[in-house]
Protein backbone atom coordinates (compact mmCIF):
# COMPACT_ATOMS: atom_id res chain seq x y z
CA UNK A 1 0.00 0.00 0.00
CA UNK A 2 1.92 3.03 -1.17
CA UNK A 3 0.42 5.63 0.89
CA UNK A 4 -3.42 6.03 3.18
CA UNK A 5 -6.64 6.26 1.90
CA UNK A 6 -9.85 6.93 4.21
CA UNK A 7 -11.61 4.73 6.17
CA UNK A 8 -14.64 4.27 3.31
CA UNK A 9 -11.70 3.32 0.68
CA UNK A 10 -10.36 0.11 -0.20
CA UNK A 11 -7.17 -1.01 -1.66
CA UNK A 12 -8.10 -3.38 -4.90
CA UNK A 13 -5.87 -5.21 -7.69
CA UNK A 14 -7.50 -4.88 -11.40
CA UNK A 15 -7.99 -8.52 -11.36
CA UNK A 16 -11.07 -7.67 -8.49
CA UNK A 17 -13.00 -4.68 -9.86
CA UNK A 18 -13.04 -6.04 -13.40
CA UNK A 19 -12.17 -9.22 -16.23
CA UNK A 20 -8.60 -8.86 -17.53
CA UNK A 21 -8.00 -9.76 -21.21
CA UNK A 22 -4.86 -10.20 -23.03
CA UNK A 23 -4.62 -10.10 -27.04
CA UNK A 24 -3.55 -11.81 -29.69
CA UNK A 25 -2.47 -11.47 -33.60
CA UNK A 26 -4.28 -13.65 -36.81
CA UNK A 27 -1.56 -14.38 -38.90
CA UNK A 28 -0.99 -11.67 -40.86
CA UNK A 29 -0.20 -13.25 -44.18
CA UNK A 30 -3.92 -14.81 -44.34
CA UNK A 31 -5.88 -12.19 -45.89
CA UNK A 32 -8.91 -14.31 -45.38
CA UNK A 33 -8.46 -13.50 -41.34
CA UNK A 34 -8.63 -9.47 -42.24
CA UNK A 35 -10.70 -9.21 -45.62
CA UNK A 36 -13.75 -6.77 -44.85
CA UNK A 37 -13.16 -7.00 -40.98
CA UNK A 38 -15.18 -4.98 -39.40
CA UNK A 39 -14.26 -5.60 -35.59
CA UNK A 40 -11.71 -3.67 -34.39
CA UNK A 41 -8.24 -4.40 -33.43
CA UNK A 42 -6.05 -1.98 -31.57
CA UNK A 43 -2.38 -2.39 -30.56
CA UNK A 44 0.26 0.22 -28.76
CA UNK A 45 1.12 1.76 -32.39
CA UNK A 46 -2.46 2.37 -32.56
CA UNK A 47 -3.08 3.82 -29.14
CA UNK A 48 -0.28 6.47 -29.40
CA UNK A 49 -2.26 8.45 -31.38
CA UNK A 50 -5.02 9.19 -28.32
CA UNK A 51 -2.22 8.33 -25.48
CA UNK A 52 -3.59 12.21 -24.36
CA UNK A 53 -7.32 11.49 -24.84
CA UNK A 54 -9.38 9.32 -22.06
CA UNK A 55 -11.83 7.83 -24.72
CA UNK A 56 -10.24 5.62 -27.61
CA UNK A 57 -10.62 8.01 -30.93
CA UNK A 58 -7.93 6.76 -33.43
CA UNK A 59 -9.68 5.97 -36.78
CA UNK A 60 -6.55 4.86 -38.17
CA UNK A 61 -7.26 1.48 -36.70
CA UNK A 62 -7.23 -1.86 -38.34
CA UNK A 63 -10.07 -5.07 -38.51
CA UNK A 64 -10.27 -8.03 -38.27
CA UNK A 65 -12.99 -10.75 -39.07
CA UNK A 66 -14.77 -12.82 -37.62
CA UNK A 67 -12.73 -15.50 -38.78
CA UNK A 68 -9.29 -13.98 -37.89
CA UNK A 69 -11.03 -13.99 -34.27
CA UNK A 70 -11.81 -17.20 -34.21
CA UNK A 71 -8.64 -18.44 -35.40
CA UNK A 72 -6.41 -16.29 -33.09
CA UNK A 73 -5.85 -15.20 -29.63
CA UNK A 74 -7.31 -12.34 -30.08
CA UNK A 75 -10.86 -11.94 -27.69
CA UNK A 76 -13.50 -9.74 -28.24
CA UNK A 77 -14.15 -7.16 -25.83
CA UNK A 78 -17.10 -5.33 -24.30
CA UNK A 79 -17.61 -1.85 -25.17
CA UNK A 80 -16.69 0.87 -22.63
CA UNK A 81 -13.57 -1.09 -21.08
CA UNK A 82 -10.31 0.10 -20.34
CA UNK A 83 -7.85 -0.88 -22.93
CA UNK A 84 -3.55 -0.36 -21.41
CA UNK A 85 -0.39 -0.55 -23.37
CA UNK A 86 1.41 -3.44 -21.64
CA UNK A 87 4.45 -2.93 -23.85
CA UNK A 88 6.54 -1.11 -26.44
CA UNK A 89 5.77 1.22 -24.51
CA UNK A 90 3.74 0.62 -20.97
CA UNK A 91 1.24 2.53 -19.77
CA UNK A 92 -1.04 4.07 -22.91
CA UNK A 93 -4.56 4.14 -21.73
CA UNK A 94 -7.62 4.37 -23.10
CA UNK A 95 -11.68 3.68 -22.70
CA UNK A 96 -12.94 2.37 -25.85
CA UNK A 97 -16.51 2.88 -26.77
CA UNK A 98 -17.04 0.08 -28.76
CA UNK A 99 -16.52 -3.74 -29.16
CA UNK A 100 -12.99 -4.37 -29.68
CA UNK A 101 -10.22 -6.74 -29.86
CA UNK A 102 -6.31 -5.98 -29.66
CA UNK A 103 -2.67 -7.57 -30.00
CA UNK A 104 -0.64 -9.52 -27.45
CA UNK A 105 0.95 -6.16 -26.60
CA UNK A 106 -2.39 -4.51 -24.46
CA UNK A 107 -4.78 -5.82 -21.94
CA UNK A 108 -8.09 -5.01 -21.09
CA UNK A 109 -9.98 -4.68 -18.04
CA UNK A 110 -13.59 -5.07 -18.79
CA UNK A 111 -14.90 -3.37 -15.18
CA UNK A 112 -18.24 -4.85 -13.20
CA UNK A 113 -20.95 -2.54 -12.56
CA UNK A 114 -20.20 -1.36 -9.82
CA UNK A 115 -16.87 1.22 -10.40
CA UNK A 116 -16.98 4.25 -12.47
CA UNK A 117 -14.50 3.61 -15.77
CA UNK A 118 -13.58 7.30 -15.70
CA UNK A 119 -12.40 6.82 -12.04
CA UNK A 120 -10.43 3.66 -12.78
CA UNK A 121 -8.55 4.91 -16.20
CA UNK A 122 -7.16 7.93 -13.85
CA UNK A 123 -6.59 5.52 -11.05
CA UNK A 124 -4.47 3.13 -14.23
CA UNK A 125 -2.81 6.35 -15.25
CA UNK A 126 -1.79 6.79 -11.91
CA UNK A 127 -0.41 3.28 -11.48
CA UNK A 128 1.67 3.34 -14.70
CA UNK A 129 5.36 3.85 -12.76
CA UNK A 130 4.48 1.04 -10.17
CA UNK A 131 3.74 -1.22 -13.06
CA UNK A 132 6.78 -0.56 -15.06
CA UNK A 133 8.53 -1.12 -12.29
CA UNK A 134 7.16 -4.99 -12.04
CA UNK A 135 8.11 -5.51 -15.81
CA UNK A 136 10.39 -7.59 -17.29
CA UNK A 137 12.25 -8.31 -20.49
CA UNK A 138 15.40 -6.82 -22.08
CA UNK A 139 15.13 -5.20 -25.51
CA UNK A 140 11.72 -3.90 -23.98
CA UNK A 141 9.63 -3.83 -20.79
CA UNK A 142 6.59 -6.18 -20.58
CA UNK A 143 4.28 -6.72 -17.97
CA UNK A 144 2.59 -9.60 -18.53
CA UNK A 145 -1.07 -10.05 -17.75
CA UNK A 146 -1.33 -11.91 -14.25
CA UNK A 147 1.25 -8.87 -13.43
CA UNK A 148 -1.03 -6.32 -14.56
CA UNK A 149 -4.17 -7.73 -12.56
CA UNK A 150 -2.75 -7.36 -9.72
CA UNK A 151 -1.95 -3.86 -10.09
CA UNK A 152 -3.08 -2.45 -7.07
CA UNK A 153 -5.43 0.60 -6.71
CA UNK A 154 -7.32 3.00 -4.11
CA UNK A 155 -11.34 2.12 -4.86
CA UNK A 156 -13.54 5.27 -3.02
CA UNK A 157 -17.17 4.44 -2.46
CA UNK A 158 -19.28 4.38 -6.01
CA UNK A 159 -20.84 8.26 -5.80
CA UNK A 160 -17.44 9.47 -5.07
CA UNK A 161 -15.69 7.90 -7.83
CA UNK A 162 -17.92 9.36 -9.72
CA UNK A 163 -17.12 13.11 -7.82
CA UNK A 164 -13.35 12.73 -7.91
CA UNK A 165 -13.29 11.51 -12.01
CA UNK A 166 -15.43 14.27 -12.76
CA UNK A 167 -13.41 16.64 -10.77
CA UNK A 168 -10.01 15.72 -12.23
CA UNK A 169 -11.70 15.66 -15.91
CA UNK A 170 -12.40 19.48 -15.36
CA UNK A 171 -8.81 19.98 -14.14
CA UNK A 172 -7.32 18.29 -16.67
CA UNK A 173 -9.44 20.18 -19.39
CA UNK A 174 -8.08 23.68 -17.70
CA UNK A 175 -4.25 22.37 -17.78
CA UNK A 176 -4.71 21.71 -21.42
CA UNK A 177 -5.82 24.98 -22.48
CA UNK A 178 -3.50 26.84 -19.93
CA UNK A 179 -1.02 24.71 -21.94
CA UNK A 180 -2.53 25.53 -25.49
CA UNK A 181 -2.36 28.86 -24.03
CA UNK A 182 1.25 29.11 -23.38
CA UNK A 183 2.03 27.37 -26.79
CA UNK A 184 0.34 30.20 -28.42
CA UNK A 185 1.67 32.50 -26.86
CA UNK A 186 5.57 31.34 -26.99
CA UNK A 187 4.45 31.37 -31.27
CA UNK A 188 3.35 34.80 -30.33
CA UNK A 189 6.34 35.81 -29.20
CA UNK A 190 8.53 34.24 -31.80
CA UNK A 191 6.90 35.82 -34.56
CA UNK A 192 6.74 39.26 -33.04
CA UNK A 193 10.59 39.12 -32.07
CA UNK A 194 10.92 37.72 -35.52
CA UNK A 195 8.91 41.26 -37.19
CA UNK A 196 11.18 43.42 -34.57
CA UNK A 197 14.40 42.13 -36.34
CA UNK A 198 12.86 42.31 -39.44
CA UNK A 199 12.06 46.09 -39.05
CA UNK A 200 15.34 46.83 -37.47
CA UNK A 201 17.09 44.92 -40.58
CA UNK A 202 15.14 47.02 -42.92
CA UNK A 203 16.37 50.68 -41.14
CA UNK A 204 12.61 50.79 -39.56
CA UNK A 205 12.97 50.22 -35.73
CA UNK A 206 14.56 53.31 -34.99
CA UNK A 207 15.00 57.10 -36.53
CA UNK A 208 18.16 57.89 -38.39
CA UNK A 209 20.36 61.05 -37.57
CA UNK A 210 21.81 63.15 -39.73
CA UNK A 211 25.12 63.44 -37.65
CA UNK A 212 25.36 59.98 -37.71
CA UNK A 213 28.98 58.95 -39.39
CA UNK A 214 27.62 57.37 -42.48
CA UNK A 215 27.71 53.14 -43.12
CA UNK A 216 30.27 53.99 -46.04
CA UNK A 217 32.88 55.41 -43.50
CA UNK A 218 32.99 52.79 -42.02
CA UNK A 219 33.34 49.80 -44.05
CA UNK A 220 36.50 52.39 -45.35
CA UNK A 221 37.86 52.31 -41.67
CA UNK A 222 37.42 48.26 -41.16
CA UNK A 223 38.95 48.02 -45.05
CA UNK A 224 41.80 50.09 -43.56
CA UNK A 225 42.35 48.26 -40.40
CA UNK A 226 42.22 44.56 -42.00
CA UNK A 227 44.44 45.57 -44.51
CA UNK A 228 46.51 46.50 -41.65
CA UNK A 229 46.43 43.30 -39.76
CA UNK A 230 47.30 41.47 -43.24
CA UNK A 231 50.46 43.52 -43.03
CA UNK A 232 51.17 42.52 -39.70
CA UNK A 233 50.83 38.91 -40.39
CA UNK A 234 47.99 39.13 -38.01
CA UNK A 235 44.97 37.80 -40.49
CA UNK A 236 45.10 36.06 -43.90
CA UNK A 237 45.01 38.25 -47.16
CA UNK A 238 41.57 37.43 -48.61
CA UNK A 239 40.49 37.50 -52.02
CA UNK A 240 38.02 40.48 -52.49
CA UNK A 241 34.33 39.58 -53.27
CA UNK A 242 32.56 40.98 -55.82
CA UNK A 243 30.43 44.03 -56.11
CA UNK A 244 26.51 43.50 -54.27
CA UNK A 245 24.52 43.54 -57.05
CA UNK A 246 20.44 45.02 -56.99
CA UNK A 247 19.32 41.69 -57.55
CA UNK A 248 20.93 40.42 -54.30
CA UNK A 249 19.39 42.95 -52.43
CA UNK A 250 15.86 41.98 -50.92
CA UNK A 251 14.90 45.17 -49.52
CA UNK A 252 16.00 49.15 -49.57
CA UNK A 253 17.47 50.47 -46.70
CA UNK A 254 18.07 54.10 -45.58
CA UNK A 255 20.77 56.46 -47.46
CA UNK A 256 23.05 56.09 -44.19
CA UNK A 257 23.31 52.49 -44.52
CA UNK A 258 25.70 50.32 -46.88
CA UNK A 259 24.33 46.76 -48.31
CA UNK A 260 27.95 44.97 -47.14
CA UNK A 261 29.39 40.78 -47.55
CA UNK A 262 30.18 39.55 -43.99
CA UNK A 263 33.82 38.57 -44.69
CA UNK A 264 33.66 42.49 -45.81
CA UNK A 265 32.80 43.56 -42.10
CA UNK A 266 34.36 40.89 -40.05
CA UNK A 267 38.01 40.95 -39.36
CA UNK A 268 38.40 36.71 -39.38
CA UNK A 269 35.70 34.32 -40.14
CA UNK A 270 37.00 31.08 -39.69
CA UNK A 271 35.23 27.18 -38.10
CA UNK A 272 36.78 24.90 -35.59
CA UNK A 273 39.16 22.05 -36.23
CA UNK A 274 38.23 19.50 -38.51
CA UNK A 275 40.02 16.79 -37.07
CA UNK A 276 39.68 16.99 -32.99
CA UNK A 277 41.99 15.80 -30.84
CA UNK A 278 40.98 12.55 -28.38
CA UNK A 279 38.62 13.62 -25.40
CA UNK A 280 41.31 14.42 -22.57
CA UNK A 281 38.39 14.61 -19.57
CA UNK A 282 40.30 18.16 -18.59
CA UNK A 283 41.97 20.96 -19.48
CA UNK A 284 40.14 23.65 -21.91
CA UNK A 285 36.34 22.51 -23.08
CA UNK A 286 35.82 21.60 -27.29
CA UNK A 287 32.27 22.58 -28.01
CA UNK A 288 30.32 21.90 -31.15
CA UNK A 289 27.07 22.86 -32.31
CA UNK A 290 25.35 21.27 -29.72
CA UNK A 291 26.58 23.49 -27.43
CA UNK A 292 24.75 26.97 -28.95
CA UNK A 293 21.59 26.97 -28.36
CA UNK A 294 18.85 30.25 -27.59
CA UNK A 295 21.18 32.65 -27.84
CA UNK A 296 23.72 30.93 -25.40
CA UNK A 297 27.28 29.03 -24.95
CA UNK A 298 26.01 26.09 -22.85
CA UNK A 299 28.91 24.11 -21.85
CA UNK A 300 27.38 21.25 -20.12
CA UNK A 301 25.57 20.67 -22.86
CA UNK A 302 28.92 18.42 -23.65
CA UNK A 303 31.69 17.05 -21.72
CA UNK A 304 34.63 17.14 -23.95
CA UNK A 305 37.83 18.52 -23.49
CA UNK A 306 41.71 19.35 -25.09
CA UNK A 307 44.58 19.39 -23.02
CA UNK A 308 46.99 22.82 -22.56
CA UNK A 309 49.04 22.13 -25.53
CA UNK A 310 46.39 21.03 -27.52
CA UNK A 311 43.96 23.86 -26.87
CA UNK A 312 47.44 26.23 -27.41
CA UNK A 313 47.71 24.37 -31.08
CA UNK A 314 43.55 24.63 -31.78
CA UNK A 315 43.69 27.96 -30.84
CA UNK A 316 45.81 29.13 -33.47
CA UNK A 317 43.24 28.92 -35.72
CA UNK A 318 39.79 29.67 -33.45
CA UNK A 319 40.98 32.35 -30.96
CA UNK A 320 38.08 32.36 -29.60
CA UNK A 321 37.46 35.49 -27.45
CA UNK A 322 35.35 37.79 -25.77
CA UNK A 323 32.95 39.38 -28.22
CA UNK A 324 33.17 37.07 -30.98
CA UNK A 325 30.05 36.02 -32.10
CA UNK A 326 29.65 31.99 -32.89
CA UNK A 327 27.20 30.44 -35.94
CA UNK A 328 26.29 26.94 -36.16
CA UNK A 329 27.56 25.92 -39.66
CA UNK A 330 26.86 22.09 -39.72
CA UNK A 331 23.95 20.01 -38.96
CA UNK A 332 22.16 22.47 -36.94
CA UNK A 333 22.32 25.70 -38.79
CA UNK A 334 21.71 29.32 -38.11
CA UNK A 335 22.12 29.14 -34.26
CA UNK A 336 24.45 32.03 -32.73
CA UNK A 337 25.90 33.52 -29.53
CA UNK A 338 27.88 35.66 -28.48
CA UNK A 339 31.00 35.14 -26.18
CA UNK A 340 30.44 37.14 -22.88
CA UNK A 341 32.94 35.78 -20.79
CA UNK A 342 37.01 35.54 -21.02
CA UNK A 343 37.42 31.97 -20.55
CA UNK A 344 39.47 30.00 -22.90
CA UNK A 345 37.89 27.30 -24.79
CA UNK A 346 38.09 26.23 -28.70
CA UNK A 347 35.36 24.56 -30.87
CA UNK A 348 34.52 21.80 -33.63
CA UNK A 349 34.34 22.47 -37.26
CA UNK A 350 30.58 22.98 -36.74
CA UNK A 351 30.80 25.97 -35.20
CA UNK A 352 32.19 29.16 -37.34
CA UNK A 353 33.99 32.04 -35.23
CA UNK A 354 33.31 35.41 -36.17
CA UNK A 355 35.69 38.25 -35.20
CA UNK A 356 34.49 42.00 -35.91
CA UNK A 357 34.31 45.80 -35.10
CA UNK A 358 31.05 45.99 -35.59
CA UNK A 359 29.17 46.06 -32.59
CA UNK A 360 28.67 42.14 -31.08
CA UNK A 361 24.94 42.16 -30.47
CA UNK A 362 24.19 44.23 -33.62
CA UNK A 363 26.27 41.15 -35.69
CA UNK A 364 24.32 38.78 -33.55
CA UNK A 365 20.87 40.12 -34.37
CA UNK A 366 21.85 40.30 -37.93
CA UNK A 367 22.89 36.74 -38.07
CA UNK A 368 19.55 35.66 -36.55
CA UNK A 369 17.21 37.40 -38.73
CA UNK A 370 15.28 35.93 -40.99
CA UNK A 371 16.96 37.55 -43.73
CA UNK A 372 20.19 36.36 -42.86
CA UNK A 373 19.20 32.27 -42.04
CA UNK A 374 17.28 32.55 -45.45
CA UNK A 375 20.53 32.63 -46.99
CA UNK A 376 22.10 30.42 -44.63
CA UNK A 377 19.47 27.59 -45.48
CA UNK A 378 19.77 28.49 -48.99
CA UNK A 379 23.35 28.15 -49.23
CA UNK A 380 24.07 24.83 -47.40
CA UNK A 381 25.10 21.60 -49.09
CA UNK A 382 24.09 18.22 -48.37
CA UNK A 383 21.90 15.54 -48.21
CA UNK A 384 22.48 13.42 -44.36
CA UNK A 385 24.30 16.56 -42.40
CA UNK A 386 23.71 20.01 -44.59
CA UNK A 387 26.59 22.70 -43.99
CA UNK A 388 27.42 26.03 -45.18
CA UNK A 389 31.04 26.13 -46.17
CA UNK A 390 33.01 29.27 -45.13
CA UNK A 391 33.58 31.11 -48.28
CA UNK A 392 29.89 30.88 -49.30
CA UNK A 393 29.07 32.01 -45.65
CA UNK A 394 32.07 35.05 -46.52
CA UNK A 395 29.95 36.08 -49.10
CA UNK A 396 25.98 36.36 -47.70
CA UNK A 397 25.05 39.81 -47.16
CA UNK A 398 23.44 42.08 -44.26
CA UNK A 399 22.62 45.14 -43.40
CA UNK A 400 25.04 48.00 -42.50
CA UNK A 401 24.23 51.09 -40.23
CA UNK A 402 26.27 53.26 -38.79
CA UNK A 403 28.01 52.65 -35.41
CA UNK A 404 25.83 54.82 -33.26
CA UNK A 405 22.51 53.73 -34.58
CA UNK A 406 23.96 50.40 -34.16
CA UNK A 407 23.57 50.93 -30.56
CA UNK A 408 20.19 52.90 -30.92
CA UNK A 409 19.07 49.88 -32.79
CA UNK A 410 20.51 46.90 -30.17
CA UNK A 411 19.39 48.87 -27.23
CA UNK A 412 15.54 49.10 -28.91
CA UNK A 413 15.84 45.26 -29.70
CA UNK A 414 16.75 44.65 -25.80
CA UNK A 415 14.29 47.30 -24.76
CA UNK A 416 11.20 45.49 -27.15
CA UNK A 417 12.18 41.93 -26.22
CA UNK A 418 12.10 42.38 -22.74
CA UNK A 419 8.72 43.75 -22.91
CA UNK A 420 7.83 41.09 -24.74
């Protein structure tokens, strides 16, 4: 007895409020067993479908005939009792309104008069972890059906089964549409977080000033200071792209701005190593593209790590550091984050590292906006794990503003999201 129940309860197995039936199978390569069946035969596959309803309502089911009945284990079962998953997996549960039979892999209980079926599904429901804990097997968990009859469950007085299944019913109907609820709203708020970046992509979140430095200016200035770093052996000389043509462009944008490639504005864009070294257990963490996820570096999403020297020869070519902003490049594509922190870690070839001037959550919300992942999704290659390769991800465009309405813009963006 798992826990007490009043003094007008009684503790029951299944076996003693009702007829337990197991199921069987007509052999499935005898048509004459299933041709024009009309009695209906339900197994777990079946029952997935309305694991979230309390009355059976999957028309997807198959028949049998009366012969396939006869020449099978299969029973036929009275309407309105409870049919139960007993494996693959345990613990589906259903009343079914109508005569019935189903496969070895449910059983029935087929109550007496006296118990309320409403009250005895919940009280099944409730039941489910006890019984998988009596199960046996290997590849899967089976209980078989002398196990499942004597389940045991609390049995109230007949009016008050009656009360308390009517009374979790109602519950259960308000948890489902406070849950429908909060699924509409969390598509709410995508899409209107979606039309904020949108607008702010398309020079529309935020007024323009005059005395703003113009978008031009600066792509000069970052020209200037990568051709610098070139010199100093700091970056790779790049082969130039070619001119952004009208076609590329999906949308005008204010005079101040500048249509620009992002290997233009980023100093290095560059992916983790291709061939990582063998898990260590310690030293400096090796994410991959498992690790970015809403916006965020989650390092336990993984547990795998580089040694000192190893991270020293991986970072050669990720330098990962604060204010870089990370993409997902392979498998899962178009996630990003930002590096907020200074600690040292290096990544998989999944993830690309993105080193720029520009302002870190301005590159960031650019990244994620639709307009961006459009090309993203449009540019990867293949068929079992799509990627973007680097140069084609070099070449996708954005949006350029000036620096300070680069900051007008991200500190709008914050200001909107938080309110919604």
């Amino acid at each position: 007895k798992p826990f007490d129940i009043p003094d007008s309860w009684e503790w029951v197995r299944l076996g003693d409020v009702g007829t337990i039936t197991s199921g069987g199978t007509p052999k499935t390569s005898e048509k004459s067993y299933w041709e024009e069946g009309k009695i209906p035969w339900i197994t777990p596959a079946v029952m997935s479908a309305s694991q979230n309803d309390i009355v059976f309502n999957n028309k997807d089911v198959k028949y049998i005939n009366n012969l396939g009945l006869e020449k099978s284990s299969a029973h036929l079962i009275p309407k309105n009792s409870l049919v139960v998953s007993s494996r693959a997996p345990i613990g589906y549960v259903n009343i079914v309104p109508f005569e019935y039979t189903t496969n070895q892999g449910c059983k029935s209980v087929s109550l007496y008069d006296d118990t309320n079926k409403q009250f005895i599904y919940f009280a099944i429901k409730n039941a489910v972890p006890e019984m998988n804990r009596r199960a046996s097997g290997t590849t899967f968990k089976e209980i078989s059906g002398t196990k499942f009859g004597q389940t045991i469950v609390p049995l109230p007085p007949l009016s008050e089964q009656s009360r308390i299944a009517a009374k979790i019913a109602q519950l259960f109907a308000l948890l489902r549409k406070v849950e429908s609820s909060t699924q509409q709203y969390a598509k709410l708020q995508t899409l209107l977080k979606s039309k904020v970046l949108d607008l702010a992509m398309r020079g529309k979140l935020v007024k323009q000033d005059p005395n703003d430095e113009s978008a031009s200016v600066l792509l000069e200035k970052i020209k200037t200071e990568k051709a610098e770093l070139v010199k100093e052996k700091k970056i790779k000389k790049s082969e130039p792209f070619p001119p952004i043509t009208d076609e590329e462009k999906p949308f005008d944008i204010p005079d101040s701005w500048e249509w620009a490639r992002l290997g233009d504005v980023a100093k290095k864009i560059t992916d983790g190593t291709h061939n990582p070294p063998p898990n260590s257990h310690s030293g400096k963490q090796l994410i991959s593209a498992i690790n970015i996820k809403n916006g965020k570096i989650d390092f336990k999403l993984s547990n795998r790590f580089v040694t000192d020297s190893q991270f020293e020869k991986e970072d050669k070519r990720t330098h990962i550091r604060k204010g870089d902003v990370l993409l997902t490049i392979v498998g899962s594509l178009g996630n990003a984050a930002i590096v907020e922190n200074d600690k040292l870690f290096t990544a998989q070839r999944s993830v690309a590292i993105i080193s720029s001037d520009l302002l870190s959550k301005y590159l960031y919300y650019s990244l994620t906006s639709k307009m961006f992942q459009e090309q993203i999704f449009n540019n990867a290659k293949g068929t079992t794990q799509r990627g973007i390769y680097l140069k084609k991800l070099s070449g996708l465009i954005l949006p350029l503003p000036p620096i300070n309405e680069q900051c007008r813009i991200v500190n709008k963006i914050n200001e909107l999201y938080w309110l919604i």
